[in-house]
N, C-alpha and C. Protein backbone atom coordinates (compact mmCIF):
# COMPACT_ATOMS: atom_id res chain seq x y z
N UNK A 1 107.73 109.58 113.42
CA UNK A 1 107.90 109.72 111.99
C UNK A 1 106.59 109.55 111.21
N UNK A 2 105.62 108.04 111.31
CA UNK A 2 104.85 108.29 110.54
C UNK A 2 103.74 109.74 111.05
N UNK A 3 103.34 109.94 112.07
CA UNK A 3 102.79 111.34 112.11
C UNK A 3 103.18 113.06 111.62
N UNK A 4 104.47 112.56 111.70
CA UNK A 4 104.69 113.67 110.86
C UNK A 4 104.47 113.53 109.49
N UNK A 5 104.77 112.44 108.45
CA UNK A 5 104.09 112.73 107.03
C UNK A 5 102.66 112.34 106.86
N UNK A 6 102.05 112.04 108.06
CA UNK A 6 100.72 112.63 107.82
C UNK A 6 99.88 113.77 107.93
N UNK A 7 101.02 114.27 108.77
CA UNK A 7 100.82 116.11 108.93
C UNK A 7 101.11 116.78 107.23
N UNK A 8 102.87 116.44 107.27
CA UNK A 8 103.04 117.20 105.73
C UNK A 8 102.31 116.58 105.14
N UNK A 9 101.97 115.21 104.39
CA UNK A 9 100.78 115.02 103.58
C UNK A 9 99.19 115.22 103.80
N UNK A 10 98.74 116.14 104.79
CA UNK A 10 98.06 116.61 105.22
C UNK A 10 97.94 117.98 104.72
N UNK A 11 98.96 118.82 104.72
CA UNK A 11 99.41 120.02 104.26
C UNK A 11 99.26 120.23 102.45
N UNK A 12 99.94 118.86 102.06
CA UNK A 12 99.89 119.39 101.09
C UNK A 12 98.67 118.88 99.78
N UNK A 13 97.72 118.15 100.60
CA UNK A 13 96.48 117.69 100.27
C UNK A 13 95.51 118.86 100.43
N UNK A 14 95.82 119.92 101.55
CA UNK A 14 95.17 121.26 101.03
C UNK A 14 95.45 121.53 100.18
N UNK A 15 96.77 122.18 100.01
CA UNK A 15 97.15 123.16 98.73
C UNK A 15 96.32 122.39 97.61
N UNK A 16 96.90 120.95 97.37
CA UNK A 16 95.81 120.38 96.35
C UNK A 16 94.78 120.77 96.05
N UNK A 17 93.84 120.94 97.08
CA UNK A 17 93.01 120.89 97.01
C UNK A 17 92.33 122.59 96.47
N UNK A 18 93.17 123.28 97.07
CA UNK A 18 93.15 124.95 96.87
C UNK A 18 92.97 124.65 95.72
N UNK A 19 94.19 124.53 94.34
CA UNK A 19 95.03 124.48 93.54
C UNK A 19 93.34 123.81 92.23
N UNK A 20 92.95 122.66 93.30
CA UNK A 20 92.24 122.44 92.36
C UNK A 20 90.62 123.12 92.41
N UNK A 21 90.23 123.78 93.38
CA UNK A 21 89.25 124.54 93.78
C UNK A 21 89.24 126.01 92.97
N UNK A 22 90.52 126.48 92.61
CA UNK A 22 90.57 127.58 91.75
C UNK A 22 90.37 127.29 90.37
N UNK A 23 91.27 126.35 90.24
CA UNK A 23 91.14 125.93 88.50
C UNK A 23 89.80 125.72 88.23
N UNK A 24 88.89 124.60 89.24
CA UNK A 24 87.66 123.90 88.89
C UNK A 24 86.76 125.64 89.13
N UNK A 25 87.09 126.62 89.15
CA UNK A 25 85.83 127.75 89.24
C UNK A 25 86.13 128.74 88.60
N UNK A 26 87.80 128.64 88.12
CA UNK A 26 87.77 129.73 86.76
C UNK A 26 87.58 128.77 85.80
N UNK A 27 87.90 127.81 84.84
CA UNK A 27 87.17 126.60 84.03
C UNK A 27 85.41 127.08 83.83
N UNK A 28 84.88 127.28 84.92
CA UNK A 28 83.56 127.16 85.50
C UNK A 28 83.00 128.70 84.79
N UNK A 29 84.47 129.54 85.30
CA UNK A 29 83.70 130.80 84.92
C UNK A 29 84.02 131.29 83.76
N UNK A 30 85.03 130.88 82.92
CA UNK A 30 85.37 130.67 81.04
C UNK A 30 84.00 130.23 80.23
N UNK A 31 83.54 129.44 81.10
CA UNK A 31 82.44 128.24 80.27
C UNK A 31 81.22 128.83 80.27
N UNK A 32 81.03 130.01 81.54
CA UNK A 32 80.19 130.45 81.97
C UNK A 32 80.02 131.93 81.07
N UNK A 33 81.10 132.30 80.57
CA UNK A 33 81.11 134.04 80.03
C UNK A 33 81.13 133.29 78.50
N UNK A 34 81.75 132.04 78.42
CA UNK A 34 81.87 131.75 76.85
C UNK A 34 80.04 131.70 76.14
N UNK A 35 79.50 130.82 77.33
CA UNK A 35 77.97 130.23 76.85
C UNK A 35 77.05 131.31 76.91
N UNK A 36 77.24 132.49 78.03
CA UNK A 36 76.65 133.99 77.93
C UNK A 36 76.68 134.51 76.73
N UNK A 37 78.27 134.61 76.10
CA UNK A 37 77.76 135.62 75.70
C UNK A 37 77.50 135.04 73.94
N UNK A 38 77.56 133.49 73.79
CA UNK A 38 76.86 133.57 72.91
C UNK A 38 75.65 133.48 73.06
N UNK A 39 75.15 133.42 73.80
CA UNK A 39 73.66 133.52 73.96
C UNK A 39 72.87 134.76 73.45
N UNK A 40 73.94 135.48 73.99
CA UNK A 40 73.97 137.28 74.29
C UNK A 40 73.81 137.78 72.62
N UNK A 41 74.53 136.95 72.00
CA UNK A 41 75.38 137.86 70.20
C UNK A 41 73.48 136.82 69.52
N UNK A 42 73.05 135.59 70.10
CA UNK A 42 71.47 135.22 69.47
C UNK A 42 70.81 135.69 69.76
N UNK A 43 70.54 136.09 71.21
CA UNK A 43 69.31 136.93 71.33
C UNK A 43 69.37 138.47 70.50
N UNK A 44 70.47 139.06 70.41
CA UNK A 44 70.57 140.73 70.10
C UNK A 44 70.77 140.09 68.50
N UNK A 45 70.91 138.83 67.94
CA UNK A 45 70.89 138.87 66.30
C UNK A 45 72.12 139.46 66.04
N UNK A 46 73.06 139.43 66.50
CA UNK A 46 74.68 139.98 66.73
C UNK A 46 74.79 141.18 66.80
N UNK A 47 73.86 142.02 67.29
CA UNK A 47 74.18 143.70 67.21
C UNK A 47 75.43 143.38 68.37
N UNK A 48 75.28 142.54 69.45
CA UNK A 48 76.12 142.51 70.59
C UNK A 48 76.95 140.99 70.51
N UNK A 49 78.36 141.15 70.32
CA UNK A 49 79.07 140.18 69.63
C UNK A 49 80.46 139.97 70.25
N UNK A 50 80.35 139.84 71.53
CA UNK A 50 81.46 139.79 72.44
C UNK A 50 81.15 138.02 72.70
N UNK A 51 82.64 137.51 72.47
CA UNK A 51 83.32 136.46 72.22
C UNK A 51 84.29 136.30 73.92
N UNK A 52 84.53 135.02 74.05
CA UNK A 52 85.71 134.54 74.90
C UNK A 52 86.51 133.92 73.74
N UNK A 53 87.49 134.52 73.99
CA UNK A 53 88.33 134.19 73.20
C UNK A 53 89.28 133.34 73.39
N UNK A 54 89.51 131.67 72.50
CA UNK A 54 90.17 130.98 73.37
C UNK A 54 89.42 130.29 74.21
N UNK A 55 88.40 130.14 75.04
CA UNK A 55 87.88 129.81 75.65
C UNK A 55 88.18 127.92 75.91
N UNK A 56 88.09 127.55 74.54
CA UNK A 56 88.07 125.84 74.31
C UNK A 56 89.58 125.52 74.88
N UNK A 57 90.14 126.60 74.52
CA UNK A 57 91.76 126.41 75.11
C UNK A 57 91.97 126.29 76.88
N UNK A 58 91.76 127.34 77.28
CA UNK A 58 91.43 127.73 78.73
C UNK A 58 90.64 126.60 79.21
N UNK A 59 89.66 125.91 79.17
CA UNK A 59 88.96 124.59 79.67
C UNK A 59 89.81 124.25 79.96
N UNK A 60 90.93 123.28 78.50
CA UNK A 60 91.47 122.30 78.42
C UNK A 60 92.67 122.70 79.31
N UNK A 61 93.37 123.72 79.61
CA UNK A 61 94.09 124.21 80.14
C UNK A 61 93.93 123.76 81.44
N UNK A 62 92.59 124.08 82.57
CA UNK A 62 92.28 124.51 83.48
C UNK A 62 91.51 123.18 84.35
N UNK A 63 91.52 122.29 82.92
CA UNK A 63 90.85 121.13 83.10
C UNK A 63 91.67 120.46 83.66
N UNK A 64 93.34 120.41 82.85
CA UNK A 64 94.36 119.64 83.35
C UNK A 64 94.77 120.04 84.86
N UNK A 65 94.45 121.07 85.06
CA UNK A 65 95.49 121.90 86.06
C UNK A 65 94.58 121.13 87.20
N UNK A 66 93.17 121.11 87.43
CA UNK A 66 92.09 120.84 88.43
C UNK A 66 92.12 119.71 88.26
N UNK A 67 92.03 118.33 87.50
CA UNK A 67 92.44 117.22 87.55
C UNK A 67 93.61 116.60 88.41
N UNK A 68 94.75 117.11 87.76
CA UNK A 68 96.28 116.48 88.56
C UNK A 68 96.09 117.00 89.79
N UNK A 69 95.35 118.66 90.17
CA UNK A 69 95.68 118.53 91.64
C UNK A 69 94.76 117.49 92.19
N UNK A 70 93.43 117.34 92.00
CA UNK A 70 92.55 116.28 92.53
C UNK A 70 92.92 115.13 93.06
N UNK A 71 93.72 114.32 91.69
CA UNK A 71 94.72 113.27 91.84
C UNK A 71 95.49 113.44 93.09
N UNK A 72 96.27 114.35 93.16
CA UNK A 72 97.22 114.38 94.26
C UNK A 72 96.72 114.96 95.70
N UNK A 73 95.37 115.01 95.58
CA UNK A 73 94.93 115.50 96.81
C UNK A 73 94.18 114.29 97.46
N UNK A 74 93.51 113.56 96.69
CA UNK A 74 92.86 112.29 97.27
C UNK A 74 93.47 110.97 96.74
N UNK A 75 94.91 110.96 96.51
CA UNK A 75 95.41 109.80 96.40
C UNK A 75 95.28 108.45 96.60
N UNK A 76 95.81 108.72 98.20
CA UNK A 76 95.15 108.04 98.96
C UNK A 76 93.53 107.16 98.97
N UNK A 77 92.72 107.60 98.21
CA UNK A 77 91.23 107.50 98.31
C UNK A 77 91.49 106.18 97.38
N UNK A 78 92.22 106.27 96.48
CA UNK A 78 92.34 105.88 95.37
C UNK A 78 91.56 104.27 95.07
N UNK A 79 92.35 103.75 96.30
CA UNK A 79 91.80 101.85 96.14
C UNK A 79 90.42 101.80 96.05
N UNK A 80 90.12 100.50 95.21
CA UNK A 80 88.63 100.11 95.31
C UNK A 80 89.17 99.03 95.99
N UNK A 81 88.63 98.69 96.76
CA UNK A 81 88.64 97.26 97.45
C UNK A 81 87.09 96.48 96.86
N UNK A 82 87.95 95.28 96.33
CA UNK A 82 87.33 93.98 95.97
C UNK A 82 87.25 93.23 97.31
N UNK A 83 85.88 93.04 97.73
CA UNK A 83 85.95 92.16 98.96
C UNK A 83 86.13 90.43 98.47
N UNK A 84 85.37 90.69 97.47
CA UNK A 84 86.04 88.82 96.57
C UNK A 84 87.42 88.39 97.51
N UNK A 85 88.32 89.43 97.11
CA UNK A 85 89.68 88.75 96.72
C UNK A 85 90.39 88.92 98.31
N UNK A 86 89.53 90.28 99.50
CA UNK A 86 90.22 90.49 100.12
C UNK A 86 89.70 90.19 101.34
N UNK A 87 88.11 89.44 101.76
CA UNK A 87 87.66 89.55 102.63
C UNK A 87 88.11 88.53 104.04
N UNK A 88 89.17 87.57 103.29
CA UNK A 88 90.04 86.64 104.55
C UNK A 88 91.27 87.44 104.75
N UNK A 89 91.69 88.76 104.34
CA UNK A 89 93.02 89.10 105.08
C UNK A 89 92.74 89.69 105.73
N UNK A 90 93.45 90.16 107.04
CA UNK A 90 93.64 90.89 108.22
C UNK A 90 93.74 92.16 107.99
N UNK A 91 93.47 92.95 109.15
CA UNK A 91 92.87 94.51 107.85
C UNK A 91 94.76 94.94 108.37
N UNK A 92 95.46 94.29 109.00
CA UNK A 92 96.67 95.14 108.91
C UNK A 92 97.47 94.92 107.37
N UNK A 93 97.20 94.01 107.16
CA UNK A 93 97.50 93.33 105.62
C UNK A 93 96.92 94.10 104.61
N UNK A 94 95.33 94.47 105.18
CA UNK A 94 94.82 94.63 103.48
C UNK A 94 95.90 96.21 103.59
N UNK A 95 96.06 96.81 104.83
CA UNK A 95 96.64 98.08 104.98
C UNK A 95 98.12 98.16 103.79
N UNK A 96 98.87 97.13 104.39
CA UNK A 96 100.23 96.88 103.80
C UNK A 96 100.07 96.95 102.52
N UNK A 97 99.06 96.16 102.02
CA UNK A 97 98.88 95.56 100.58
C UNK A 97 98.55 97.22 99.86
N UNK A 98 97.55 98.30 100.68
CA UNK A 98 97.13 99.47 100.08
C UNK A 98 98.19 100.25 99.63
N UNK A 99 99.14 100.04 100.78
CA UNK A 99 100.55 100.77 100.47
C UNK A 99 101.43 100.36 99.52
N UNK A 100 101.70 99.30 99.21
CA UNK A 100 102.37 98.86 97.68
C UNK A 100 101.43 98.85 96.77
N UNK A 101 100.32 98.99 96.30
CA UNK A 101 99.51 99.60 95.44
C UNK A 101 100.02 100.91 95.19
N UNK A 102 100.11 101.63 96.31
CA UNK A 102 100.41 103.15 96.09
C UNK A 102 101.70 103.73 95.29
N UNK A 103 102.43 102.76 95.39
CA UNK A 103 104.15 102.64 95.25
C UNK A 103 103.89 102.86 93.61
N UNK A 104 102.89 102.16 93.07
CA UNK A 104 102.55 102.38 91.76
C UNK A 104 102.54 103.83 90.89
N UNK A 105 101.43 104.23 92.37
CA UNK A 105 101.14 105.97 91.49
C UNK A 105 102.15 107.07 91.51
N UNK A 106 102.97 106.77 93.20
CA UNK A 106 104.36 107.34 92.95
C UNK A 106 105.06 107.25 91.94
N UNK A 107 105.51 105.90 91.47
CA UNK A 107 106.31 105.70 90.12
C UNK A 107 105.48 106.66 89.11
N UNK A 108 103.96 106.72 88.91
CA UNK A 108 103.30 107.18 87.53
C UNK A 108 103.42 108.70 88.24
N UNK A 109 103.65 109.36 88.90
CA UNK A 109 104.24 110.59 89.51
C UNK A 109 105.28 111.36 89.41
N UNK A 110 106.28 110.51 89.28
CA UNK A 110 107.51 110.70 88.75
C UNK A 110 107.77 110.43 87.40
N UNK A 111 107.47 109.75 86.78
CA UNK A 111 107.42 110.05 85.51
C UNK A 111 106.87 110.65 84.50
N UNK A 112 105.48 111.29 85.56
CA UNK A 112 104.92 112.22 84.58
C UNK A 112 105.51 113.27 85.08
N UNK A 113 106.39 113.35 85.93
CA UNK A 113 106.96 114.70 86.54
C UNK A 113 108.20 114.65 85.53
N UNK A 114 108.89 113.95 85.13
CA UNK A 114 110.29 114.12 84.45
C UNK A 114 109.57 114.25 82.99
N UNK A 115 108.57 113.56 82.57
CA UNK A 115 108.26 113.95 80.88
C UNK A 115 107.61 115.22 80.98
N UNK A 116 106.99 115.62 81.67
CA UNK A 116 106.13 117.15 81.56
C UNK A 116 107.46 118.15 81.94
N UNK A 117 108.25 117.78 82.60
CA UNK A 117 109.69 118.72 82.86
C UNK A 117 110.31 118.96 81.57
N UNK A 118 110.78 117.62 80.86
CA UNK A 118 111.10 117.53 79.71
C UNK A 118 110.77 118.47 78.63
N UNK A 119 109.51 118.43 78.36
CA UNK A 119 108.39 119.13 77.85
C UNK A 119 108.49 120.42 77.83
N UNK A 120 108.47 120.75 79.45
CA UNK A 120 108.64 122.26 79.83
C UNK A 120 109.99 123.00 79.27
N UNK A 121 110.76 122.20 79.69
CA UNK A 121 111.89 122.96 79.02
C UNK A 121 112.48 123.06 77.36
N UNK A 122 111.77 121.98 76.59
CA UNK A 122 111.74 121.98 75.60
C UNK A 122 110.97 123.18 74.91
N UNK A 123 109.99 122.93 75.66
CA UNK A 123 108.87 124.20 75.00
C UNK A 123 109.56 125.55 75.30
N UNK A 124 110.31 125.37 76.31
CA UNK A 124 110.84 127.13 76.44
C UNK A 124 111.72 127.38 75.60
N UNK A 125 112.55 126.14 75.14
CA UNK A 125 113.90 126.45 74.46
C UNK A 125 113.48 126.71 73.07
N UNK A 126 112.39 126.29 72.51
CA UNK A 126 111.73 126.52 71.37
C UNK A 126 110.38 127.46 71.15
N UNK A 127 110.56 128.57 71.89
CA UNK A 127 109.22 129.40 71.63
C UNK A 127 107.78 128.95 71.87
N UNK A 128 107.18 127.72 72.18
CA UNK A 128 106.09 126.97 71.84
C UNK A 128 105.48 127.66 72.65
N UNK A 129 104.28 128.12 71.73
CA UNK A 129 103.01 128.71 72.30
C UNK A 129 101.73 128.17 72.28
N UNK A 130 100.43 128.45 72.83
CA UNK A 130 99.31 127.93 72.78
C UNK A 130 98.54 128.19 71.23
N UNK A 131 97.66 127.54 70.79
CA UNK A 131 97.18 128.26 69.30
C UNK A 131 96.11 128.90 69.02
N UNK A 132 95.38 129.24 69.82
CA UNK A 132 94.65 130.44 70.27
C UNK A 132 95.29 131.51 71.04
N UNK A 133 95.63 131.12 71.84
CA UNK A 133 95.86 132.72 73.24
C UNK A 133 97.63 132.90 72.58
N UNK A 134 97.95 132.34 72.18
CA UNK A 134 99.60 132.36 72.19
C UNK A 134 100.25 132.53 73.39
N UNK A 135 100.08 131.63 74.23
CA UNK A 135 100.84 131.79 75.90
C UNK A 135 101.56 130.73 75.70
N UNK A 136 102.89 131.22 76.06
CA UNK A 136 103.64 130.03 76.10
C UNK A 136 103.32 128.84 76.89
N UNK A 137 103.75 127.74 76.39
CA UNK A 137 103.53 126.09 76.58
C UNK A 137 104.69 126.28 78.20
N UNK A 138 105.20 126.43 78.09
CA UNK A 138 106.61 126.07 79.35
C UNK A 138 105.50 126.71 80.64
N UNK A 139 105.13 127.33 80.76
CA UNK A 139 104.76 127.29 82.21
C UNK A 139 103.31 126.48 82.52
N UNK A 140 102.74 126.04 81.26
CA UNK A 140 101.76 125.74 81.75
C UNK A 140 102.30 123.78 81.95
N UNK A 141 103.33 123.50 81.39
CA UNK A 141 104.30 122.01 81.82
C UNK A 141 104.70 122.27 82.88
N UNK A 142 105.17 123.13 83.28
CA UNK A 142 105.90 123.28 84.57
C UNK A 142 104.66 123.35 85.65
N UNK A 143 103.81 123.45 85.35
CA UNK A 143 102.32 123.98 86.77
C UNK A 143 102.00 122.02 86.51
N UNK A 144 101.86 121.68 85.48
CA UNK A 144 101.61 120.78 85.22
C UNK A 144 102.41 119.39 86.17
N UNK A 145 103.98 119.71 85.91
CA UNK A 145 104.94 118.88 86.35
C UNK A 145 105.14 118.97 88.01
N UNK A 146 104.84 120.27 88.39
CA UNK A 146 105.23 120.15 89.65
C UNK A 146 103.27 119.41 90.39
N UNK A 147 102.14 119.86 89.56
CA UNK A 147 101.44 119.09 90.37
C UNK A 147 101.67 117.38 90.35
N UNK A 148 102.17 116.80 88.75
CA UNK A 148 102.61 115.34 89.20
C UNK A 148 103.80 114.92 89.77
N UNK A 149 104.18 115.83 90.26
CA UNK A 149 105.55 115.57 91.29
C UNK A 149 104.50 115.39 93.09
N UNK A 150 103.79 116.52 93.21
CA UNK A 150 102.97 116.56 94.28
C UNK A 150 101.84 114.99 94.55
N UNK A 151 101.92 114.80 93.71
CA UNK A 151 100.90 112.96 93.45
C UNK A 151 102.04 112.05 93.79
N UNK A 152 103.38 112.15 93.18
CA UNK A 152 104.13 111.00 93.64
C UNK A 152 104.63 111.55 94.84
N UNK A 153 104.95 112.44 95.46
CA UNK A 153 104.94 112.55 97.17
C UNK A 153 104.45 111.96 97.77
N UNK A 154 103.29 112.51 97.33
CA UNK A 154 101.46 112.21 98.21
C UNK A 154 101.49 110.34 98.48
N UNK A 155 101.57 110.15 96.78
CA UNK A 155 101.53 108.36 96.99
C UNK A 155 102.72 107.40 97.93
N UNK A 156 103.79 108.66 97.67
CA UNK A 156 104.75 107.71 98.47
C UNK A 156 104.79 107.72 99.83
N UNK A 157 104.03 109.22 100.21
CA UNK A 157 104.36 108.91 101.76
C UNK A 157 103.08 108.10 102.28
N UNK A 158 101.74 108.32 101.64
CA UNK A 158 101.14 106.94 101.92
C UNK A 158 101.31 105.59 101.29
N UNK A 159 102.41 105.14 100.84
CA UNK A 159 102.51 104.17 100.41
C UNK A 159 103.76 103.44 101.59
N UNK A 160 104.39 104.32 102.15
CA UNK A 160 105.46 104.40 103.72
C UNK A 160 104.44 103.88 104.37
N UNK A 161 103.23 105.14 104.70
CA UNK A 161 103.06 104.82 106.12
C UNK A 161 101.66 103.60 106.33
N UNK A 162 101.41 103.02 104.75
CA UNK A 162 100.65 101.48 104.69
C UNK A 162 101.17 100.70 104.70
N UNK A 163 102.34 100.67 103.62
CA UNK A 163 103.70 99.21 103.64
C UNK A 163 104.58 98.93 105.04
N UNK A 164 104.78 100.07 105.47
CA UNK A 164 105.87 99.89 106.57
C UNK A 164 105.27 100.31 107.95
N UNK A 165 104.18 100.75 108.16
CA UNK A 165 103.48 101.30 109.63
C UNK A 165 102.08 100.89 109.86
N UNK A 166 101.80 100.28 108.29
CA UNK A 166 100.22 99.24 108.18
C UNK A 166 99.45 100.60 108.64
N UNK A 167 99.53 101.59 108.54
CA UNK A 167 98.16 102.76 108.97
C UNK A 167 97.51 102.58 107.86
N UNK A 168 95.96 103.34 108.35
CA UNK A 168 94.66 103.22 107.30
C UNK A 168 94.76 104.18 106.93
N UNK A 169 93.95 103.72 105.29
CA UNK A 169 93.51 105.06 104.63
C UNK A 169 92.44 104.36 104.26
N UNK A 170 92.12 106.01 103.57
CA UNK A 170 90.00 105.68 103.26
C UNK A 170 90.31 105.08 101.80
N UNK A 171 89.62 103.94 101.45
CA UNK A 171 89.31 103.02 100.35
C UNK A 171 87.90 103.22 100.21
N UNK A 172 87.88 103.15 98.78
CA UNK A 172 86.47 103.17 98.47
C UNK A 172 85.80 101.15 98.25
N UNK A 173 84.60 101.16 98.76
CA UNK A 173 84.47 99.49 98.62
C UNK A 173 83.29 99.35 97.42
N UNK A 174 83.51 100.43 97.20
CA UNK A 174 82.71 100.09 95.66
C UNK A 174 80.87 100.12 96.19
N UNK A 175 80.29 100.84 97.03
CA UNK A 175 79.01 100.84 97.16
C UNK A 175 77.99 102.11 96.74
């Protein structure tokens, strides 16, 4: 059992990671055609006056989207370990202890998964659009909701296989 949800949470720490590898290089390439081409409309003194349109929107958009997957791709990573507080427990302990830490981000996983759901469907039932691009709000809650659904997976099945199987994960020790 625990090897298998380190396989599926293995699996789906790619996609994460995909998920956030696309967002983080269209973001990249909005920011990149936005800062061109004003560059483009100063140097030509605006004879040449091509705009991204929206652009500040699309960041913020693309920002969220590459964030939450991040979150849910290195979850796990998450602990800082304080050696202060932890350097007399047994590392099967500090393991256990990593895993009810985790139990945390699951909970903040699921509830950002049921309010961004919320959200989503609200926004559909009411037309709500973006205020530049006018794209509707509902799918970009729903891309939203299902990546913090993918974080409280992620946290819970390493929060299983630290609390109840004491396996390691990578902690950062703060150096």
């Amino acid at each position: 059992m625990p090897s298998q949800l380190e396989r599926v949470s293995h699996w789906l720490a790619l996609v994460c990671r995909v998920v956030a590898g696309i967002a983080l290089v269209a973001l990249l390439a909005v920011t990149i055609a936005d800062v061109g081409t004003r560059y483009l409309y100063r140097l030509t003194e605006g004879a040449i006056a091509l705009r991204v349109t929206g652009s500040v929107e699309l960041v913020s958009y693309l920002m969220l989207c590459s964030l939450l997957a991040a979150m849910a791709a290195n979850v796990e990573k998450s602990q800082v370990v304080v050696e202060a507080f932890s350097h007399g427990l047994s590392p099967a302990l500090k393991h256990r202890l990593h895993g009810v830490y985790l139990l945390g981000f699951a909970v903040l996983g699921l509830i950002l998964f049921l309010g961004l759901l919320e959200s989503a469907s609200a926004a559909a039932g009411h037309g709500e659009v973006t205020q530049d691009l006018r794209l509707p709000m509902s799918p970009i809650y729903y891309a939203a909701a299902v990546l913090s659904l993918l974080l409280g997976i992620r946290s819970l099945m390493h929060a299983l296989l630290g609390a109840f199987w004491g396996r390691e994960s990578e902690v950062s020790h703060g150096e």
